[in-house]
Protein backbone atom coordinates (compact mmCIF):
# COMPACT_ATOMS: atom_id res chain seq x y z
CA UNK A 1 9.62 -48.55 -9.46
CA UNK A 2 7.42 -45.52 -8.90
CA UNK A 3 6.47 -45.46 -13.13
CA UNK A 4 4.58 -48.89 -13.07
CA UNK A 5 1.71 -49.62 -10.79
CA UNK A 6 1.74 -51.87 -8.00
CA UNK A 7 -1.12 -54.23 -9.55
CA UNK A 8 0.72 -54.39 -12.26
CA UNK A 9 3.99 -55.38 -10.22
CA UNK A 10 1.96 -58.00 -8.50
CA UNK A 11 0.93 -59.84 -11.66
CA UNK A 12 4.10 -59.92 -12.75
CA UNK A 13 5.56 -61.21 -9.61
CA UNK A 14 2.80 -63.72 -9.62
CA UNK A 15 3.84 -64.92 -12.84
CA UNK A 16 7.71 -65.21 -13.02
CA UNK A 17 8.13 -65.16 -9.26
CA UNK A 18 8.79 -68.87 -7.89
CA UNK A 19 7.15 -67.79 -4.55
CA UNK A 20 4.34 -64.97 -3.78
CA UNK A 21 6.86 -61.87 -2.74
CA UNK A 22 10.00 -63.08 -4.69
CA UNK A 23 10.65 -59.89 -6.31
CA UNK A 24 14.40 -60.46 -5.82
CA UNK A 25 14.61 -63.74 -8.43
CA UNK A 26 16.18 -62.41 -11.92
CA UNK A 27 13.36 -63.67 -13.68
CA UNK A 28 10.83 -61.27 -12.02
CA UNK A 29 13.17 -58.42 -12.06
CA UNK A 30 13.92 -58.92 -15.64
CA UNK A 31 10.10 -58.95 -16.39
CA UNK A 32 9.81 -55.80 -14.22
CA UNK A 33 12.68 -54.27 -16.16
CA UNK A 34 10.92 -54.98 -19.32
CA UNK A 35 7.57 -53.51 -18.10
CA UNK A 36 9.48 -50.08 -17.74
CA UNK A 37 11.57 -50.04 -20.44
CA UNK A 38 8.56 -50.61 -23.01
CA UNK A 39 6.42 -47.59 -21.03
CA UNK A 40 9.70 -45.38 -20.97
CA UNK A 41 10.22 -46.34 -24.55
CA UNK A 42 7.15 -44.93 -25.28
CA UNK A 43 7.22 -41.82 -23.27
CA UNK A 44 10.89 -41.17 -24.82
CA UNK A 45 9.15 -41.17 -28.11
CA UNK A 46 7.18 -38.42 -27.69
CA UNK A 47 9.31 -36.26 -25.70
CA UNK A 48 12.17 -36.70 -28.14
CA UNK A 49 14.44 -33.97 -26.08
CA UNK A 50 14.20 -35.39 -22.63
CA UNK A 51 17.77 -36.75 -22.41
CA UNK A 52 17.26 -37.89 -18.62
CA UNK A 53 14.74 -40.33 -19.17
CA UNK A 54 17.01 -41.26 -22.30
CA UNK A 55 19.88 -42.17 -19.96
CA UNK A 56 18.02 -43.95 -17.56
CA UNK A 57 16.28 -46.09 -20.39
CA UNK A 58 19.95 -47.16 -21.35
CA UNK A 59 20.74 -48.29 -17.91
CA UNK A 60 18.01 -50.14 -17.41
CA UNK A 61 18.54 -52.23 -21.07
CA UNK A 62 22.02 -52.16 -19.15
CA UNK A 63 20.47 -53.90 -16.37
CA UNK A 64 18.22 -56.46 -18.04
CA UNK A 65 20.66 -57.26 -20.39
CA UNK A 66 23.12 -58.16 -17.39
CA UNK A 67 20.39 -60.52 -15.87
CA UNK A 68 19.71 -62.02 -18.51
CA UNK A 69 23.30 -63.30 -18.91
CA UNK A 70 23.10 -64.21 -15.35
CA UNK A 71 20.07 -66.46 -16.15
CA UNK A 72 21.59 -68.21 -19.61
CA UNK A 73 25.02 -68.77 -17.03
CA UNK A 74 22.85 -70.23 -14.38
CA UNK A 75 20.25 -71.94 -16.38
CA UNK A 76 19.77 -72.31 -20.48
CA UNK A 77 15.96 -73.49 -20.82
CA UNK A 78 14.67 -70.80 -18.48
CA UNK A 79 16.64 -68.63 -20.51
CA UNK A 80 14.82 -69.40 -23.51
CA UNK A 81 11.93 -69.84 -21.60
CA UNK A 82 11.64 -66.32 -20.15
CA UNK A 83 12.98 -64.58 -23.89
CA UNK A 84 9.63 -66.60 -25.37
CA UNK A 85 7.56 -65.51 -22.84
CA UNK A 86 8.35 -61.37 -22.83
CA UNK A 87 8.68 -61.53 -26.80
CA UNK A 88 12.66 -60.34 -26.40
CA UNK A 89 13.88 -61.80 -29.46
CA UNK A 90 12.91 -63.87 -32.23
């Protein structure tokens, strides 16, 4: 979690999180997850050799993509709701 800044954390906890510290709900974790994976996209676009960050970008897709399944098991309209509101998919 050391890429993103905390600020930056706390707004998104603020706004998926159903409580003020729930960092643990897969909502907020799949927001966080999204937050890094769009900066490490980024960074992996410039530095088109570093094969570490690389991997660790496919885990984390890896990761989200896992909670999200979690979240359409457990419940379909957040589901769509939280895909609308990061801009996942169309």
């Amino acid at each position: 979690m050391s890429s993103i800044q905390k600020e930056t954390i706390a707004e998104i906890v603020k706004k998926f999180g159903k409580k003020e510290n729930d960092t643990g709900a897969p909502e907020v974790q799949v927001a966080i997850l999204t937050q890094r994976i769009k900066d490490l996209t980024e960074h992996v676009k410039i530095h088109k050799k570093d094969h570490h960050n690389r991997r660790g970008l496919s885990q984390m897709v890896g990761q989200r993509r896992r909670l999200l399944r979690y979240i359409k098991k457990e419940d379909y309209n957040q589901y769509f709701e939280l895909i609308k509101e990061l801009g996942l998919r169309k």
